[in-house]
Protein backbone atom coordinates (compact mmCIF):
# COMPACT_ATOMS: atom_id res chain seq x y z
CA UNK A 1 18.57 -4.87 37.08
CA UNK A 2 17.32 -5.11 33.33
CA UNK A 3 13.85 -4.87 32.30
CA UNK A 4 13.35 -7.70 29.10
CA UNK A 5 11.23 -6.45 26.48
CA UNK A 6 9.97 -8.05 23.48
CA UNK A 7 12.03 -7.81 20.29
CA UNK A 8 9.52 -7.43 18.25
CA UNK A 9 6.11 -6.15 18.42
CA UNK A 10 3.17 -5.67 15.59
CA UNK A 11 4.26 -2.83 13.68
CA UNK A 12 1.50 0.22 12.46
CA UNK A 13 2.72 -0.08 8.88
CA UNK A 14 4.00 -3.22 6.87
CA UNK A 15 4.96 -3.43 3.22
CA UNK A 16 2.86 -5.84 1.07
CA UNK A 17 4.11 -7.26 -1.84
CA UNK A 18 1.53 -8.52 -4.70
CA UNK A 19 2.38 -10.38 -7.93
CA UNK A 20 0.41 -11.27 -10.38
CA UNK A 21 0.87 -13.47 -13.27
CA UNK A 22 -0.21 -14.76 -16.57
CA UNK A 23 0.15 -17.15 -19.86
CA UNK A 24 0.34 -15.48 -23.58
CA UNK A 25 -3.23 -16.74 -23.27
CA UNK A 26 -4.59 -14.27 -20.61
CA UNK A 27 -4.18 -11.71 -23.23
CA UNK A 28 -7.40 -10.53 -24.63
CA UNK A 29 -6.41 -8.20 -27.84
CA UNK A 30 -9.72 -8.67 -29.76
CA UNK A 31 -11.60 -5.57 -28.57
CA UNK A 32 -13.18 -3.22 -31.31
CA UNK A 33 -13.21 -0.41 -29.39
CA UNK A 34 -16.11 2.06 -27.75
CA UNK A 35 -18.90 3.14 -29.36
CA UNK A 36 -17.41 6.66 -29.68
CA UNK A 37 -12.94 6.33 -30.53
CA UNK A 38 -10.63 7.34 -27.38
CA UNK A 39 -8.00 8.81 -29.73
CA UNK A 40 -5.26 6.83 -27.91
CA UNK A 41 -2.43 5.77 -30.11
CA UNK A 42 -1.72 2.73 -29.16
CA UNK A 43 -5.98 1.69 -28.72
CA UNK A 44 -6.82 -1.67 -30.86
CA UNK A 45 -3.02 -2.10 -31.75
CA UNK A 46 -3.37 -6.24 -30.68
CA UNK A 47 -1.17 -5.30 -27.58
CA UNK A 48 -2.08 -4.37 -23.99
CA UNK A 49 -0.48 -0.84 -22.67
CA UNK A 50 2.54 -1.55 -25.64
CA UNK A 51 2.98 -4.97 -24.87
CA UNK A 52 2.34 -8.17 -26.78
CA UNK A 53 0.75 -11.30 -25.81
CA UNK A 54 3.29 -13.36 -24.02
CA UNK A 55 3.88 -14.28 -20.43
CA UNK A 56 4.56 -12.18 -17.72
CA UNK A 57 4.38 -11.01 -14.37
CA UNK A 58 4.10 -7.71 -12.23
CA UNK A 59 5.08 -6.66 -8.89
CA UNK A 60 4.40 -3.98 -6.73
CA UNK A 61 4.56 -2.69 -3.31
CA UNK A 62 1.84 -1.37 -0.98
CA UNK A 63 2.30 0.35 2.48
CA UNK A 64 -0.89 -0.42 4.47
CA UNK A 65 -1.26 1.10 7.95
CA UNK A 66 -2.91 -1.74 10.19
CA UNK A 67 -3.71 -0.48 13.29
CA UNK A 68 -6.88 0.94 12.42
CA UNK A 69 -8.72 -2.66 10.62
CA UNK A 70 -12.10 -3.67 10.16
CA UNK A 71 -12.99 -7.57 10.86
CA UNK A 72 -15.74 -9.61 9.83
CA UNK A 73 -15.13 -13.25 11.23
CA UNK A 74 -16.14 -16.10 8.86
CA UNK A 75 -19.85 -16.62 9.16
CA UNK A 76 -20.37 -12.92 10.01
CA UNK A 77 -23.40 -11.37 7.27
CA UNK A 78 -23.05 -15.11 5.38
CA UNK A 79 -18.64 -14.58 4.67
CA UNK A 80 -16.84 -17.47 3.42
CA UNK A 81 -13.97 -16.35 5.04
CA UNK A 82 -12.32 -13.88 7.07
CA UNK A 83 -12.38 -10.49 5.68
CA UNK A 84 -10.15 -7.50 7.17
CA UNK A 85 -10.56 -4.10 5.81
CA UNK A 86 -7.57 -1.26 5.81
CA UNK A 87 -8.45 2.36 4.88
CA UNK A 88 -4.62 3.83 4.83
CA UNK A 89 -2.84 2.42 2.02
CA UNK A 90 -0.25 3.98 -0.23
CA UNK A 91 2.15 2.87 -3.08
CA UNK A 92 6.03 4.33 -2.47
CA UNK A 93 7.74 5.09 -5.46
CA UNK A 94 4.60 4.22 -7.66
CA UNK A 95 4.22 1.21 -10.20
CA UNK A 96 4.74 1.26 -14.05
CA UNK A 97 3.94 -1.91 -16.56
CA UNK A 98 4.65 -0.77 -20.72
CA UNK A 99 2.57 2.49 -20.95
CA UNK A 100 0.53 2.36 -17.85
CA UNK A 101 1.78 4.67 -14.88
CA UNK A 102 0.30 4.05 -11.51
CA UNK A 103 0.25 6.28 -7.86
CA UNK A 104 -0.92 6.31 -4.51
CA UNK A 105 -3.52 9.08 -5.97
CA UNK A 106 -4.67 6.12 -8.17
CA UNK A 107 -6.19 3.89 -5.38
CA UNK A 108 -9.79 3.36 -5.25
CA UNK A 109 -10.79 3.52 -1.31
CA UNK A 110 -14.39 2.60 -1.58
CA UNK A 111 -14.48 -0.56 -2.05
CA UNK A 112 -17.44 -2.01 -0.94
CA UNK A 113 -17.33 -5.36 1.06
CA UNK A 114 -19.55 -7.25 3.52
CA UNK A 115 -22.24 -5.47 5.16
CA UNK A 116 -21.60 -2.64 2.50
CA UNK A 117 -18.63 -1.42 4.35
CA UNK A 118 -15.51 0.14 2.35
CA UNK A 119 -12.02 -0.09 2.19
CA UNK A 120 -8.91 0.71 0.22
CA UNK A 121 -7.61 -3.35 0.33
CA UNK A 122 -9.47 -5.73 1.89
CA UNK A 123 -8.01 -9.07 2.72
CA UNK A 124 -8.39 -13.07 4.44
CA UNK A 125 -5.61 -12.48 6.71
CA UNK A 126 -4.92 -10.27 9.57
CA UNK A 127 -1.52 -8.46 7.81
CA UNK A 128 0.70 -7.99 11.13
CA UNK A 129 0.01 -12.10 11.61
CA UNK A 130 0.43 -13.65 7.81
CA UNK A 131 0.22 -13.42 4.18
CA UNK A 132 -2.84 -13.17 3.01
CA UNK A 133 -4.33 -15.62 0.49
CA UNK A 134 -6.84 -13.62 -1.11
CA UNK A 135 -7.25 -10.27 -1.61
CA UNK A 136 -9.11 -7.44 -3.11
CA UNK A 137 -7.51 -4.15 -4.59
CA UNK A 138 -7.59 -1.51 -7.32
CA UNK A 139 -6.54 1.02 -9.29
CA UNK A 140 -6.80 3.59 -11.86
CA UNK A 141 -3.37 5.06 -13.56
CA UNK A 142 -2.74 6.50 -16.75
CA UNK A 143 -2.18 5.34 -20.30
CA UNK A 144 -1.84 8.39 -22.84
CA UNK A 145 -4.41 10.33 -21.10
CA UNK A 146 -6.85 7.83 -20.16
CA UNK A 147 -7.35 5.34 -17.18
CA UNK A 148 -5.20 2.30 -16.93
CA UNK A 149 -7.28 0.02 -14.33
CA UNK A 150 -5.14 -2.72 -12.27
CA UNK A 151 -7.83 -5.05 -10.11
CA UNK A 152 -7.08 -7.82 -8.06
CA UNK A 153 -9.50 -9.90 -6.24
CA UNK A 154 -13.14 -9.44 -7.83
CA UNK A 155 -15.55 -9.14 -4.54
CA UNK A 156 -19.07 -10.59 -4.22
CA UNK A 157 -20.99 -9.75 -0.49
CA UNK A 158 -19.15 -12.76 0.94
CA UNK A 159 -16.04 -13.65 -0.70
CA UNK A 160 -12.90 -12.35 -2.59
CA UNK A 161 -11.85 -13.78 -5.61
CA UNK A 162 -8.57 -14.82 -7.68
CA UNK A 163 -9.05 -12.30 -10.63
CA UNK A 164 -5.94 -10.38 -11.76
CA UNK A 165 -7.06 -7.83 -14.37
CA UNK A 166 -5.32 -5.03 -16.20
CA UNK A 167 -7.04 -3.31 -18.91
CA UNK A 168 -6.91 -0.20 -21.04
CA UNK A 169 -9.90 0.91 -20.60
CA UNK A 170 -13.48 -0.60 -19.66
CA UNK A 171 -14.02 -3.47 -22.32
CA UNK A 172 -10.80 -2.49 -23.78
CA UNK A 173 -7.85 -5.13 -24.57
CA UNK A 174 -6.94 -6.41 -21.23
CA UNK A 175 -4.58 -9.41 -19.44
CA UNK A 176 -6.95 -11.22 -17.16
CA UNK A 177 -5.77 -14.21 -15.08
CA UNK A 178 -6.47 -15.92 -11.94
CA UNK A 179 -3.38 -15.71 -10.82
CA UNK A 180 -1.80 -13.67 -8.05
CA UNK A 181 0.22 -13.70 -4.76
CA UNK A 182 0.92 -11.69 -1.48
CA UNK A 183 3.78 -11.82 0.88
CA UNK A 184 4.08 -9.44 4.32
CA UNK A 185 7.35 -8.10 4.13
CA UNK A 186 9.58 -8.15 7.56
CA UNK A 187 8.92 -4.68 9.67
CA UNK A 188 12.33 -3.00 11.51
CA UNK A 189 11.02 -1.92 15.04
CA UNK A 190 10.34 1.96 15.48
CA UNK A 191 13.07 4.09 15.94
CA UNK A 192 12.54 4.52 19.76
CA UNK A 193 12.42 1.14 20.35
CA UNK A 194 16.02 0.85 18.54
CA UNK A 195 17.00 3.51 20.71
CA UNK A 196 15.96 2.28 24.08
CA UNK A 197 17.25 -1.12 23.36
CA UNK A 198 20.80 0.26 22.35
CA UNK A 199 20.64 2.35 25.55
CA UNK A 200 19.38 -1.10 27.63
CA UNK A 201 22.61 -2.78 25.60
CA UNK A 202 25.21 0.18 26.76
CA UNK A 203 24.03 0.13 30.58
CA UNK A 204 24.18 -3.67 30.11
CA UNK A 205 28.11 -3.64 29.37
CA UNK A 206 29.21 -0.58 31.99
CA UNK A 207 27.68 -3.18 34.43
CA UNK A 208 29.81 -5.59 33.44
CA UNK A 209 32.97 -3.42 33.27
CA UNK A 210 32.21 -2.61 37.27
CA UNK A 211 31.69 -5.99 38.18
C-alpha cells in the first residue's frame, strides 16, 4: 500500500525577484561633488553610473535561505507591520546597471531593524508563504573604483519604506524613486524528494502490471 505525501513542502531557499522603477524625473544629476574630487571619470557628467535621465527599470535576483527567520509580529516594540529578518542571502550570477557592478560580497548584513536586531533583507511577509510588499535591502558595488550603493526600503524602528535609491556615491548624482516590487519565485522540491516520489511512481505501476 502507498504512503501519500505532500507535493510540495516550504523549501530552505527561494529566489526573490526585486524591480525597481523610475520616471526621467527620479534622476538627480545636479550634485557638485565632495569636498575633496573622487577622480572618477564619469563623476558630475549629468548622468548616473553612464546613463542619462530617462526611464527605466532594474531587476535582480536574490537567493535567501528561510529556515533560519527572525519575526516581530505587528505591534511587537511599536511595528507597523510584520517584519521578518533573513541573515543568508546571496545574489547568483551578480547584478550590473551602466557602470555599476554588484556581488553577493556587496551585501550589507547589518541592517538594523526593530529592537536593534540585524539582518541582510528584512521584509512584511513570511517568503515561503507570499510576496512581500515592502522590503528593506542594500548594497555596495563598484563604479570605477568606488562604491556604487543600491538601497531599497529606507527603515525607521517600526516600519520599512518604499525608497528605491541608486547613487554614485554618498550625495553623489543618484535615481531615487518610490517605486519597487517583489515576487517569490516557484521552488522545485529537493532532489530526494524527486527521487523518492519517482521510486513511489515505479512501485506504483509494477503493482499494476501484477494485478
Amino acid at each position: 500500500m502507498l504512503i501519500g505525501i505532500p507535493l510540495a513542502a516550504p523549501a530552505a531557499v527561494v529566489d526573490l525577484e526585486i524591480t525597481g522603477s523610475w520616471q526621467a524625473s527620479d534622476y538627480d544629476v545636479t550634485s557638485a561633488g565632495p569636498d575633496s574630487p573622487l577622480g572618477i571619470p564619469e563623476e558630475n557628467d549629468d548622468k548616473v553610473f553612464g546613463t542619462s535621465p530617462s526611464a527605466g527599470s532594474t531587476t535582480f535576483t536574490l537567493q535567501v535561505e528561510t529556515s533560519s527567520v527572525v519575526h516581530f509580529a505587528t505591534g511587537e516594540f511599536g511595528v507597523t507591520h510584520d517584519w521578518f529578518g533573513y541573515d543568508l542571502v546571496s545574489l547568483p550570477g551578480g547584478h550590473s546597471f551602466g557602470s555599476a557592478t554588484w556581488d553577493t560580497a556587496d551585501i550589507l548584513t547589518g541592517l538594523v531593524g526593530p529592537n536593534g536586531s540585524t539582518a541582510a533583507l528584512w521584509t512584511d511577509t513570511d517568503l515561503t508563504l507570499a510576496d512581500p510588499t515592502r522590503l528593506s535591502f542594500r548594497m555596495f558595488g563598484d563604479w570605477e573604483g568606488s562604491n556604487a550603493d543600491l538601497f531599497i526600503g529606507s527603515r525607521t524602528a517600526t516600519t520599512i519604506g518604499d525608497q528605491f535609491l541608486m547613487w554614485e556615491y554618498f550625495g553623489g548624482e543618484e535615481i531615487r524613486s518610490s517605486s519597487y516590487s517583489a515576487s517569490v519565485g516557484a521552488v522545485p522540491l529537493p532532489a530526494s524528494s524527486l527521487l523518492l516520489l519517482s521510486g513511489l511512481f515505479a512501485v506504483s505501476r509494477l503493482r499494476k502490471r501484477s494485478l
